[in-house]
C-alpha atoms as a PDB file:
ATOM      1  CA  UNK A   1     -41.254 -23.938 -44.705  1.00  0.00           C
ATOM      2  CA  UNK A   2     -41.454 -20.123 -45.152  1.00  0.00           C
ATOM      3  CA  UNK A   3     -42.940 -20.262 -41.489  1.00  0.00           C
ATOM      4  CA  UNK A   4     -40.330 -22.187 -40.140  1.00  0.00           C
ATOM      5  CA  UNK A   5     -37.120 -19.855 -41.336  1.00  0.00           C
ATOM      6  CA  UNK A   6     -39.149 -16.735 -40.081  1.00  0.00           C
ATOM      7  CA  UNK A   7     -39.580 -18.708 -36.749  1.00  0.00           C
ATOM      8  CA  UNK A   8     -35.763 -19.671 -36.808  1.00  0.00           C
ATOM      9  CA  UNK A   9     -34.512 -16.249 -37.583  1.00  0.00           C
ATOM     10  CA  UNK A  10     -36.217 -14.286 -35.010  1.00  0.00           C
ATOM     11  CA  UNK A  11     -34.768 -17.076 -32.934  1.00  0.00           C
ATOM     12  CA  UNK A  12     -31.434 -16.171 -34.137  1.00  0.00           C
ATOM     13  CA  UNK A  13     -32.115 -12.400 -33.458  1.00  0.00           C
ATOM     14  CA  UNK A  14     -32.872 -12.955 -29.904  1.00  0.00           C
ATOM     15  CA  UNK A  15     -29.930 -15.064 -28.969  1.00  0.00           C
ATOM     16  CA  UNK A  16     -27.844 -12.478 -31.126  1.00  0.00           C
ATOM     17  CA  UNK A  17     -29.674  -9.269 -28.961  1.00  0.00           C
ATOM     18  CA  UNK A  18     -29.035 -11.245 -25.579  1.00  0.00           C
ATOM     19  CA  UNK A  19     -25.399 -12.333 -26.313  1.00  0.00           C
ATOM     20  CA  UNK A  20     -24.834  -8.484 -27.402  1.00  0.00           C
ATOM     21  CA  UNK A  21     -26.510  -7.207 -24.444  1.00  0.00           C
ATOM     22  CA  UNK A  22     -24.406 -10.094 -21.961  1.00  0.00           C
ATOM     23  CA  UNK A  23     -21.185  -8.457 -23.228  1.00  0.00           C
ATOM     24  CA  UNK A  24     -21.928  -5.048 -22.659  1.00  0.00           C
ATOM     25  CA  UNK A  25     -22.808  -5.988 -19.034  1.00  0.00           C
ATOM     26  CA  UNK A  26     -19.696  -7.736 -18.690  1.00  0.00           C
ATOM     27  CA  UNK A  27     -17.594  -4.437 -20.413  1.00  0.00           C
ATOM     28  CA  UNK A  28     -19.163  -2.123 -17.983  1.00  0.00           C
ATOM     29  CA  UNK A  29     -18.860  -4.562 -15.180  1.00  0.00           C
ATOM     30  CA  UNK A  30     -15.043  -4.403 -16.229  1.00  0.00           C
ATOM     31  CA  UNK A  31     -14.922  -0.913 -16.613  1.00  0.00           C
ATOM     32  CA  UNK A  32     -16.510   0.162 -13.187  1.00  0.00           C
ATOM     33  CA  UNK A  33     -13.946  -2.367 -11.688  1.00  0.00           C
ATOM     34  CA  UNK A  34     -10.839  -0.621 -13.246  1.00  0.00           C
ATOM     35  CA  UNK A  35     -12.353   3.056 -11.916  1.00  0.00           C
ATOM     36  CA  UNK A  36     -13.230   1.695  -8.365  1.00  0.00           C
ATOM     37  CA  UNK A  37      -9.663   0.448  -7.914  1.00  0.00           C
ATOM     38  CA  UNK A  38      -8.276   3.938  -8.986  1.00  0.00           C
ATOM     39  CA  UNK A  39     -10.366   5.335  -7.046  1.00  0.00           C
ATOM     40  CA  UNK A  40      -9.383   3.552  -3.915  1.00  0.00           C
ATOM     41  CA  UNK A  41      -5.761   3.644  -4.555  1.00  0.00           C
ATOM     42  CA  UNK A  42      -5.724   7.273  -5.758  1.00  0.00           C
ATOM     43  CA  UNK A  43      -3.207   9.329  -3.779  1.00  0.00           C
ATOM     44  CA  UNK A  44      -4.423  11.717  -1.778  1.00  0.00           C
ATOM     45  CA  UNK A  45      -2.371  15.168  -0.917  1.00  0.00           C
ATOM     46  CA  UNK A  46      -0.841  15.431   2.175  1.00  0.00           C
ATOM     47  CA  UNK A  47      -1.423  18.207   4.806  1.00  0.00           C
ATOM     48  CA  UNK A  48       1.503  17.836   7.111  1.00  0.00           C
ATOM     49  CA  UNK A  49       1.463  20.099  10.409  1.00  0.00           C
ATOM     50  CA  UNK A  50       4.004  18.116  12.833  1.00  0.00           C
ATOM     51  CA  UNK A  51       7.770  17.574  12.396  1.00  0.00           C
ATOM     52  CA  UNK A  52       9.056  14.731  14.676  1.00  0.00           C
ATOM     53  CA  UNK A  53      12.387  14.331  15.151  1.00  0.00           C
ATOM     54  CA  UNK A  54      13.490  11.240  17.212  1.00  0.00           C
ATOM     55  CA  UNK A  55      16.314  10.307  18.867  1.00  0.00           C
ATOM     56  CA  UNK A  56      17.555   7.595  16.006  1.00  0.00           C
ATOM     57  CA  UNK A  57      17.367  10.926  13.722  1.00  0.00           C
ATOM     58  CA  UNK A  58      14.920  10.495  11.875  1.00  0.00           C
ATOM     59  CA  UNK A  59      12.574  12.981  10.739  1.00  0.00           C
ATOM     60  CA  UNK A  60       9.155  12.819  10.210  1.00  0.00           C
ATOM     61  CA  UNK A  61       6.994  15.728   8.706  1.00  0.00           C
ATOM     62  CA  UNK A  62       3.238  14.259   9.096  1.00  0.00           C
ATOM     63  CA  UNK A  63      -0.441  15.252   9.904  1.00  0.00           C
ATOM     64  CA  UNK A  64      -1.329  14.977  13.421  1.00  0.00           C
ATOM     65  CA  UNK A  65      -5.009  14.441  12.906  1.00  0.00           C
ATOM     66  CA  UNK A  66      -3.561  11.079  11.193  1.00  0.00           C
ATOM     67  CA  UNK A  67      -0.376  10.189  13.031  1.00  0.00           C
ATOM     68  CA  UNK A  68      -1.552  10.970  16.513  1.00  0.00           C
ATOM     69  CA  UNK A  69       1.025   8.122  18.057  1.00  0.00           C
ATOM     70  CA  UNK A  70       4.388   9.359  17.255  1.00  0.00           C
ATOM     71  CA  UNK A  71       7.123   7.739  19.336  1.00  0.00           C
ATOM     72  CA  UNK A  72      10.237   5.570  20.122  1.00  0.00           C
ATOM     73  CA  UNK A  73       9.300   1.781  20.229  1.00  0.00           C
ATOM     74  CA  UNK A  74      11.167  -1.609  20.480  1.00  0.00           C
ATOM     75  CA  UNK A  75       9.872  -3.548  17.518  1.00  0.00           C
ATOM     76  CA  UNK A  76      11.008  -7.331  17.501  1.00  0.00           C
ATOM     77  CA  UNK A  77      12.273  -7.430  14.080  1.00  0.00           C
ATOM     78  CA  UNK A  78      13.470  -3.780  13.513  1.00  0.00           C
ATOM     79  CA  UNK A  79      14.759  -3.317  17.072  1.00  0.00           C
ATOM     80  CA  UNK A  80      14.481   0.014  18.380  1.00  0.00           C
ATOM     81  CA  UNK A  81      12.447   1.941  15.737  1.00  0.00           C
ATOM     82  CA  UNK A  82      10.446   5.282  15.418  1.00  0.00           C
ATOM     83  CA  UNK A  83       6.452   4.271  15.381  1.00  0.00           C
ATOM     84  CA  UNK A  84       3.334   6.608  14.244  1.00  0.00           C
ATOM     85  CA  UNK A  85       0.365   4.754  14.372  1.00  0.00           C
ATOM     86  CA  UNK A  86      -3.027   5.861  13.813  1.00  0.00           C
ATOM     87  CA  UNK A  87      -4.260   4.601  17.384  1.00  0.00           C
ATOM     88  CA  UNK A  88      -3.266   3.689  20.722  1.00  0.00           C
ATOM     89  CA  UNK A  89      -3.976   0.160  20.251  1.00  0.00           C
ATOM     90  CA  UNK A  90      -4.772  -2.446  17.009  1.00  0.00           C
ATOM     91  CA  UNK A  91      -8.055  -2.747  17.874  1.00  0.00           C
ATOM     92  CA  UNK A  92      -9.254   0.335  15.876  1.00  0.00           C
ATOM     93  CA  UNK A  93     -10.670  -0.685  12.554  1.00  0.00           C
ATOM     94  CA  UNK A  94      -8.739   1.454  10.538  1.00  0.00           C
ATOM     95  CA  UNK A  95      -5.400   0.880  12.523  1.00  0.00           C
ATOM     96  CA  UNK A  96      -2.294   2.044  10.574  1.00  0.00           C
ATOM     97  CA  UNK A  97       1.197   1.761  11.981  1.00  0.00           C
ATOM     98  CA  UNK A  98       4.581   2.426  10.543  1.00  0.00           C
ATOM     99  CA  UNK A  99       8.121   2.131  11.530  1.00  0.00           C
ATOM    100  CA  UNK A 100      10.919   3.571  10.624  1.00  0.00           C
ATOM    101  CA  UNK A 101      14.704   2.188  11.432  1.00  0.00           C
ATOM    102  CA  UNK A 102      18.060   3.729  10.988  1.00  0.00           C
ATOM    103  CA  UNK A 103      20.868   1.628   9.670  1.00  0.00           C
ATOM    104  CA  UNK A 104      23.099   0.892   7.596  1.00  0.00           C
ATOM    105  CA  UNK A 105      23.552  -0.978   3.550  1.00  0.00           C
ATOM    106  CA  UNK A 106      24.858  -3.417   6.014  1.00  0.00           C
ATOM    107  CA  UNK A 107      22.267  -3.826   8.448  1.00  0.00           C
ATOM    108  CA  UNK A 108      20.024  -6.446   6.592  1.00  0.00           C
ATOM    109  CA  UNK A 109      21.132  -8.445   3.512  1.00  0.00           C
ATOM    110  CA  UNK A 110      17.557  -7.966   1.954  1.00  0.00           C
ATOM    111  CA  UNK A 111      15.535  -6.035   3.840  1.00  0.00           C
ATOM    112  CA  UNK A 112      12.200  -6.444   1.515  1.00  0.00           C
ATOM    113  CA  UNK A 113      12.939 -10.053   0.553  1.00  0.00           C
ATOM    114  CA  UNK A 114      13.094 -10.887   4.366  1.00  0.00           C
ATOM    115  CA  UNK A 115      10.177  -9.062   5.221  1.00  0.00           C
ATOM    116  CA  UNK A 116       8.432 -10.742   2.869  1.00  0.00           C
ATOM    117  CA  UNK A 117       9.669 -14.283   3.183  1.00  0.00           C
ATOM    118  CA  UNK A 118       8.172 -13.494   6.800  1.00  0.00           C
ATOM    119  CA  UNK A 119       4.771 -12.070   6.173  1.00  0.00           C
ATOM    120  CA  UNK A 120       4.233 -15.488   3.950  1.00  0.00           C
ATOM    121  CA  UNK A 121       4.925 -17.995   6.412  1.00  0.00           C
ATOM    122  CA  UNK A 122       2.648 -15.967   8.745  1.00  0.00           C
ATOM    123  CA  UNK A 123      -0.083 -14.994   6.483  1.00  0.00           C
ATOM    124  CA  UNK A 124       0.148 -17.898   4.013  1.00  0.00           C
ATOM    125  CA  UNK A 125      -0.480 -16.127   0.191  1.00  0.00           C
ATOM    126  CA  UNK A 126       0.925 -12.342  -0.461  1.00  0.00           C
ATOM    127  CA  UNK A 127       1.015 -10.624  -3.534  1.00  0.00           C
ATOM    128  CA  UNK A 128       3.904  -7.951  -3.794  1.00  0.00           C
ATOM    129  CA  UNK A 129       3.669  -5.028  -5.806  1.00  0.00           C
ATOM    130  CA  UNK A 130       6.299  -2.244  -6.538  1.00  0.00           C
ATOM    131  CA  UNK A 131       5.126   1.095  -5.165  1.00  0.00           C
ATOM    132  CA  UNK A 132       6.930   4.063  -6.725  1.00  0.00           C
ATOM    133  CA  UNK A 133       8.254   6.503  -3.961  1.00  0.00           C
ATOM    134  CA  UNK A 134      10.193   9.885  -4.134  1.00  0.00           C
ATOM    135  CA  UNK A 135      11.996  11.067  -1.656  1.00  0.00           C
ATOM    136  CA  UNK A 136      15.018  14.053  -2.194  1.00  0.00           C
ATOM    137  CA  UNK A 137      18.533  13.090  -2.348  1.00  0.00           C
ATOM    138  CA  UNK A 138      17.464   9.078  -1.676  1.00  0.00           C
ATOM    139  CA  UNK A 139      17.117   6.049  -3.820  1.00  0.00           C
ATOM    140  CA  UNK A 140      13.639   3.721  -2.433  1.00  0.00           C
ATOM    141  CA  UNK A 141      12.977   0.989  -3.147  1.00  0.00           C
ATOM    142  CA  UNK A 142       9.062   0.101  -2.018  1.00  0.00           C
ATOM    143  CA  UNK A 143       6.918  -2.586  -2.580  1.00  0.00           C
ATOM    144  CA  UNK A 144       2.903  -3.273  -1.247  1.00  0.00           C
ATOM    145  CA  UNK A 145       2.482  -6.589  -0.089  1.00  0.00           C
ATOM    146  CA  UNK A 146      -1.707  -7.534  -0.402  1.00  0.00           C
ATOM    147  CA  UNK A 147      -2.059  -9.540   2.894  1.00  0.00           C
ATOM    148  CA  UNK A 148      -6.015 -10.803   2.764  1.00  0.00           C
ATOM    149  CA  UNK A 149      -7.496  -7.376   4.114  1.00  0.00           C
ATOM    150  CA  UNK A 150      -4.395  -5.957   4.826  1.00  0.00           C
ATOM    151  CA  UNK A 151      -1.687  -4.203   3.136  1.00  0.00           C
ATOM    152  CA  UNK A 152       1.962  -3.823   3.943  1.00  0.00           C
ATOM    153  CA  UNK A 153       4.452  -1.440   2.872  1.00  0.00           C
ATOM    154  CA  UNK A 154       8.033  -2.073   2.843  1.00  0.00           C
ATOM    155  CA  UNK A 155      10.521   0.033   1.384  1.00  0.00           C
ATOM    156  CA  UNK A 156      14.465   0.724   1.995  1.00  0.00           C
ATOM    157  CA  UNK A 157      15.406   4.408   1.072  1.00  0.00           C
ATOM    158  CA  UNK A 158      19.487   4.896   0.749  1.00  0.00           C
ATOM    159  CA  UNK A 159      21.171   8.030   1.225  1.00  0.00           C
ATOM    160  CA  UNK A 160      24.082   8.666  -0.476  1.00  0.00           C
ATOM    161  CA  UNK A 161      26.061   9.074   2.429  1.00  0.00           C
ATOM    162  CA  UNK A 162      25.695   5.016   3.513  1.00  0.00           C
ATOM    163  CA  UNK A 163      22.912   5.962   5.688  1.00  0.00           C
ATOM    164  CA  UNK A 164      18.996   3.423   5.310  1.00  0.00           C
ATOM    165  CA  UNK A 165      15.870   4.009   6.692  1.00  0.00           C
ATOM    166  CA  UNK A 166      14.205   0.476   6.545  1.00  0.00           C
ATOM    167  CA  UNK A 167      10.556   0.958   6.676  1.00  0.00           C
ATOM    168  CA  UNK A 168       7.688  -1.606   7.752  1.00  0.00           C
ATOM    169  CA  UNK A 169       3.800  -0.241   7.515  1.00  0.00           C
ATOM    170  CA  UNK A 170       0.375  -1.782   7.630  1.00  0.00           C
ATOM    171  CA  UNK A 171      -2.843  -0.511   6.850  1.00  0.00           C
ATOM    172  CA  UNK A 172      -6.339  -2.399   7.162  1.00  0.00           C
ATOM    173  CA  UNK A 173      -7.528   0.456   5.305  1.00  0.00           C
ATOM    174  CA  UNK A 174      -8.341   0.003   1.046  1.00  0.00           C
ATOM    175  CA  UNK A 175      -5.753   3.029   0.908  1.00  0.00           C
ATOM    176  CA  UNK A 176      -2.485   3.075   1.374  1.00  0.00           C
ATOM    177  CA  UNK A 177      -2.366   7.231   0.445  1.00  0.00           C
ATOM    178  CA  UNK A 178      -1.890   7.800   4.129  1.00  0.00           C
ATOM    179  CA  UNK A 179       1.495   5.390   3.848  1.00  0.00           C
ATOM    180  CA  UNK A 180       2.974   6.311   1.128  1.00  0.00           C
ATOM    181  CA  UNK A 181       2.642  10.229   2.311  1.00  0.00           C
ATOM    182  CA  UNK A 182       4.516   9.933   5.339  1.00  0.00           C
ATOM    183  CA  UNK A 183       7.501   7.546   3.884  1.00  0.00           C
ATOM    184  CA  UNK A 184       7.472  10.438   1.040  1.00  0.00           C
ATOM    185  CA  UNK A 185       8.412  12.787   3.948  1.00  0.00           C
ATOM    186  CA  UNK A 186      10.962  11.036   5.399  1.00  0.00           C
ATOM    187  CA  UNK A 187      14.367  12.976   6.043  1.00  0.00           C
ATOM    188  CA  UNK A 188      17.850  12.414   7.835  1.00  0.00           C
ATOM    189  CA  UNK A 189      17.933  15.167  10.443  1.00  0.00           C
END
C-alpha cells in the first residue's frame, strides 16, 4: 500500500509539472502575440519631402520615396479624386493607394457606412476598427476595415467651414503607418 501512494503521488507530480509547464507555454504564446501585433501596427514617423497640391485643392505633404504616384484620377465611386499610390500598377506586392475627394457634408449620406456596406458584398467578411486620426482645425472620423490580407482605410475629415475630404486607402502591407501618415497631413489649400 505504502508503494502504491508513493507510485500515485509522483504520478500526481508529473501531471501537476506538465499542466504548469502547458500554461506557461500558452502565457508566453499569448504574450509574444500581443507584442508582434504592436509591433506591426506601431506607427512609424513620417519624413515628408513633397507638397502636392492638386487641382480639387487638396494638399498633400508626403514622402516621395513612398508616394511616388501622385496625381489626378477618375475613381468610379469617388469620381474625380487625387491618387498617391505606391506603384504604377497593383501588381506590386506591397501596393498602397489612397484617394482623396473634395466635397461637401452633403456629398454622401454615410460615407464610411457605404464604403463599407460595399467592401462586404465584394469581399464577403470585414472587420472594422476605429483608427484615431489628428488632423488641425478638422474633425475625422477613420475606421480600418481587415479585408483577408488587406486593409482599408476610410475616414471623412470635416472642416469647419462645410468643406470634406472623403478618403478611401488600401494597403496589402501588415502596416497601415504609411496610411495613416499621409491622411494625418492632409490640408485645404
Amino acid at each position: 500500500m505504502p508503494k502504491d501512494i508513493h507510485q500515485r503521488d509522483t504520478a500526481q507530480q508529473r501531471s501537476s509539472r506538465l499542466l504548469l509547464a502547458m500554461g506557461i507555454i500558452v502565457l508566453l504564446g499569448a504574450l509574444a502575440y500581443f507584442v508582434l501585433t504592436l509591433v506591426v501596427n506601431r506607427r512609424a514617423p513620417a519624413s515628408p519631402d513633397t507638397r502636392c497640391t492638386a487641382e480639387n485643392g487638396i494638399s498633400v505633404y508626403y514622402e516621395s520615396a513612398v508616394w511616388p504616384v501622385c496625381e489626378m484620377t477618375e475613381d468610379a465611386t469617388l469620381g474625380r479624386a487625387l491618387e498617391l499610390a505606391s506603384a504604377e500598377s497593383s501588381d506590386d506586392a506591397n501596393y498602397q493607394v489612397v484617394l482623396f475627394q473634395k466635397g461637401t457634408k452633403d456629398t454622401y449620406e454615410d460615407f464610411i457606412g457605404q464604403s463599407e456596406k460595399e467592401l462586404k458584398q465584394a469581399y464577403g467578411v470585414i472587420s472594422p476598427r476605429k483608427v484615431n486620426l489628428n488632423i488641425d482645425g478638422a474633425a475625422v472620423t477613420a475606421v480600418r476595415c481587415d479585408i483577408q490580407a488587406y486593409y482599408a482605410v476610410l475616414a471623412t475629415i470635416e472642416y469647419d467651414s462645410g468643406d470634406v475630404i472623403y478618403v478611401s486607402g488600401l494597403t496589402k502591407l501588415a502596416s497601415i503607418s504609411d496610411i495613416v501618415n499621409l491622411v494625418e497631413s492632409v490640408s485645404l489649400s
